[in-house]
C-alpha atoms as a PDB file:
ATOM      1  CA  UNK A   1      84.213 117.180 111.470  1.00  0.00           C
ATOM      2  CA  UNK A   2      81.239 115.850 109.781  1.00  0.00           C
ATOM      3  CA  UNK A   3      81.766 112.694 107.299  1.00  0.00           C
ATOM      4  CA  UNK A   4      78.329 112.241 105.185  1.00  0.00           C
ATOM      5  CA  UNK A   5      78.036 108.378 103.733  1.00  0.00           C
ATOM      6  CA  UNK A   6      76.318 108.849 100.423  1.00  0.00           C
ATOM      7  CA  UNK A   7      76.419 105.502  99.303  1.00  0.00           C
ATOM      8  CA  UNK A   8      73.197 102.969 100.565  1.00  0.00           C
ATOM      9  CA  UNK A   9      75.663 100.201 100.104  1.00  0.00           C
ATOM     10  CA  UNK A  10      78.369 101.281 102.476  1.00  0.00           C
ATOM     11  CA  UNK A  11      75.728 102.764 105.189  1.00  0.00           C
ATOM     12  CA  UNK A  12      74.371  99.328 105.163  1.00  0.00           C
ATOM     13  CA  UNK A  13      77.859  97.305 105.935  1.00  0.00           C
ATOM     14  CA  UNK A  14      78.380  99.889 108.570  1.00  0.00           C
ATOM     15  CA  UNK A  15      75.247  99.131 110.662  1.00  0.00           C
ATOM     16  CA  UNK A  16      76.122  95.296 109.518  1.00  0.00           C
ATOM     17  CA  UNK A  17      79.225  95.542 111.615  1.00  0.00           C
ATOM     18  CA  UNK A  18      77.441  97.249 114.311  1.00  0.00           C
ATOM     19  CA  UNK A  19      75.090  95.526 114.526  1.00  0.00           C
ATOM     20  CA  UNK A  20      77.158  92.359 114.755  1.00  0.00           C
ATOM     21  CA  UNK A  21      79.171  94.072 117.752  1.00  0.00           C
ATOM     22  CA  UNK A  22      82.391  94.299 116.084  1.00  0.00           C
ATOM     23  CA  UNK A  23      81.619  98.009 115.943  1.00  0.00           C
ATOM     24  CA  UNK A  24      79.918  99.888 119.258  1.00  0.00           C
ATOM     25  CA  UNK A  25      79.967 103.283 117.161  1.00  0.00           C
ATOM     26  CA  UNK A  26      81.094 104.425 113.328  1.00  0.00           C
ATOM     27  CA  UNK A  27      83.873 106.439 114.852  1.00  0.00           C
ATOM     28  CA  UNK A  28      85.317 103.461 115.961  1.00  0.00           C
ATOM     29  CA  UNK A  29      85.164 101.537 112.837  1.00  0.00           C
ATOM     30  CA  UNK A  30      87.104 104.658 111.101  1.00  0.00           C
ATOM     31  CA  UNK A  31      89.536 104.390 114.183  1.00  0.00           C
ATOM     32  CA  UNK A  32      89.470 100.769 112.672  1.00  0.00           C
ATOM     33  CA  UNK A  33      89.943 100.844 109.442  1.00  0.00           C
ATOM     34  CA  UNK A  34      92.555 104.285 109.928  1.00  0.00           C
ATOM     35  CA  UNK A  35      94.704 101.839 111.941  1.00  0.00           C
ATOM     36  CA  UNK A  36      94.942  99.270 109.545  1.00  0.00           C
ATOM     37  CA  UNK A  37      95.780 100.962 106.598  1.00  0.00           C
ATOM     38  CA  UNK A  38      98.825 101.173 105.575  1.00  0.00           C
ATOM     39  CA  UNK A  39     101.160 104.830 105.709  1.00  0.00           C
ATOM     40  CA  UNK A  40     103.661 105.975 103.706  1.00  0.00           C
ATOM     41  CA  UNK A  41     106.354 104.079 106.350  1.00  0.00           C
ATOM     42  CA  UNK A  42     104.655 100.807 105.782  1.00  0.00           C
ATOM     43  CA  UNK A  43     104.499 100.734 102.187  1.00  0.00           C
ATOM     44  CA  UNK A  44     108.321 101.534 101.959  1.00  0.00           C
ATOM     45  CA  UNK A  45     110.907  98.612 102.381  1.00  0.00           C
ATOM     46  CA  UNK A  46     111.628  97.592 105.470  1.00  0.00           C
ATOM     47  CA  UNK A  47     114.226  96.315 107.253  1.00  0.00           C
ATOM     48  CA  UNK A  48     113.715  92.878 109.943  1.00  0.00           C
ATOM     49  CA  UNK A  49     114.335  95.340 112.955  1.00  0.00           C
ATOM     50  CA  UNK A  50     111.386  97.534 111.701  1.00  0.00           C
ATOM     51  CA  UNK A  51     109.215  94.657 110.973  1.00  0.00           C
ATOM     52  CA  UNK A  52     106.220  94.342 113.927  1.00  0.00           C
ATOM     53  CA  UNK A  53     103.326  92.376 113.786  1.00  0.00           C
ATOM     54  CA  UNK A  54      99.935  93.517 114.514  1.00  0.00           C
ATOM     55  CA  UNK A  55      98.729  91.825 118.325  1.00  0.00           C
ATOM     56  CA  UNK A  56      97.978  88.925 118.542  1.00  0.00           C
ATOM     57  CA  UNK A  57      99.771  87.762 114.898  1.00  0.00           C
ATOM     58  CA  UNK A  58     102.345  85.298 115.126  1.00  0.00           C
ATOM     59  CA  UNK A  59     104.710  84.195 113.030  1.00  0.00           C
ATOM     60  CA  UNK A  60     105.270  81.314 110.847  1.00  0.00           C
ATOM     61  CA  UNK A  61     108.034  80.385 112.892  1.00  0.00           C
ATOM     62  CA  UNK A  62     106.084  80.885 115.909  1.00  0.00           C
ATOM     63  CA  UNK A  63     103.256  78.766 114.955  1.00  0.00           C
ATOM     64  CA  UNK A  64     105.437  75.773 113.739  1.00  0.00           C
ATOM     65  CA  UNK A  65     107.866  76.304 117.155  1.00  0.00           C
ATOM     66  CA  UNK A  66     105.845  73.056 118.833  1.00  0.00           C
ATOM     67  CA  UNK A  67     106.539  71.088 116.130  1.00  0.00           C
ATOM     68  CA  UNK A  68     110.139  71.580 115.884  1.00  0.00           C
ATOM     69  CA  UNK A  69     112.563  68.290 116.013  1.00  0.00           C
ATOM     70  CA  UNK A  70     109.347  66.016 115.156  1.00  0.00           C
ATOM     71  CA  UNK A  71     110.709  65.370 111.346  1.00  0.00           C
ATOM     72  CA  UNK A  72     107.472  66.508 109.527  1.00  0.00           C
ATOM     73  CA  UNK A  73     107.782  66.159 106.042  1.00  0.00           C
ATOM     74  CA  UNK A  74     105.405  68.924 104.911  1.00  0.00           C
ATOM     75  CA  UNK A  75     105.810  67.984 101.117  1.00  0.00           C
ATOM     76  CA  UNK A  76     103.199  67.332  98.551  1.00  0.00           C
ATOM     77  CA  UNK A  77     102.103  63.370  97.614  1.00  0.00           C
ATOM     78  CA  UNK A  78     102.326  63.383  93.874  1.00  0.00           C
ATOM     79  CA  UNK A  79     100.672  59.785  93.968  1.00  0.00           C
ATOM     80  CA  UNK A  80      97.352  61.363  95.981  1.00  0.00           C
ATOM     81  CA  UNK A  81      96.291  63.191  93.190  1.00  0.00           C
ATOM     82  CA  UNK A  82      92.847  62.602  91.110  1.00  0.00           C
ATOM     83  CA  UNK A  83      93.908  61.464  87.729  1.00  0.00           C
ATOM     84  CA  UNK A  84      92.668  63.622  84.930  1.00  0.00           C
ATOM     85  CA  UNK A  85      91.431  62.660  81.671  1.00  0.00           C
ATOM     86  CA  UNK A  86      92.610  65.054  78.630  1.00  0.00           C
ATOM     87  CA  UNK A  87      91.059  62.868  75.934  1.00  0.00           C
END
């Protein structure tokens, strides 16, 4: 299969991203970006069971698990705000 990039703009954030190292060759940037997209399973609802995270993602219940029983109060001061002059 032969892909042809037509575009200047796109064939220059391709060797941006290889050139950076996040890419070794284009194939694996398609592999990349392939991956990531989403099918027709992911765009339909799903149920918690069918729910999975990509690796490494956690969740927000796994990133606030260490602070669990310290009695953060996580709402918003009202009185911190800038005032704002309407007039």
């Amino acid at each position: 299969m032969i892909i042809e990039i037509t575009s200047p703009d796109v064939e220059a954030l391709i060797r941006q991203r290889m050139d950076a190292g996040s890419f070794k060759t284009p194939e694996d940037l398609i592999r990349e970006v392939l991956r990531s997209s989403p099918d027709e399973k992911t765009l339909a609802p799903a149920s918690a069971a069918e729910c999975r995270r990509a690796a490494g993602r956690k969740s927000l219940v796994e990133v606030f698990a260490p602070l669990r029983g310290m009695n953060l109060d996580f709402s918003r001061n009202q009185s911190a705000s800038r005032p704002v002059d309407l007039g």
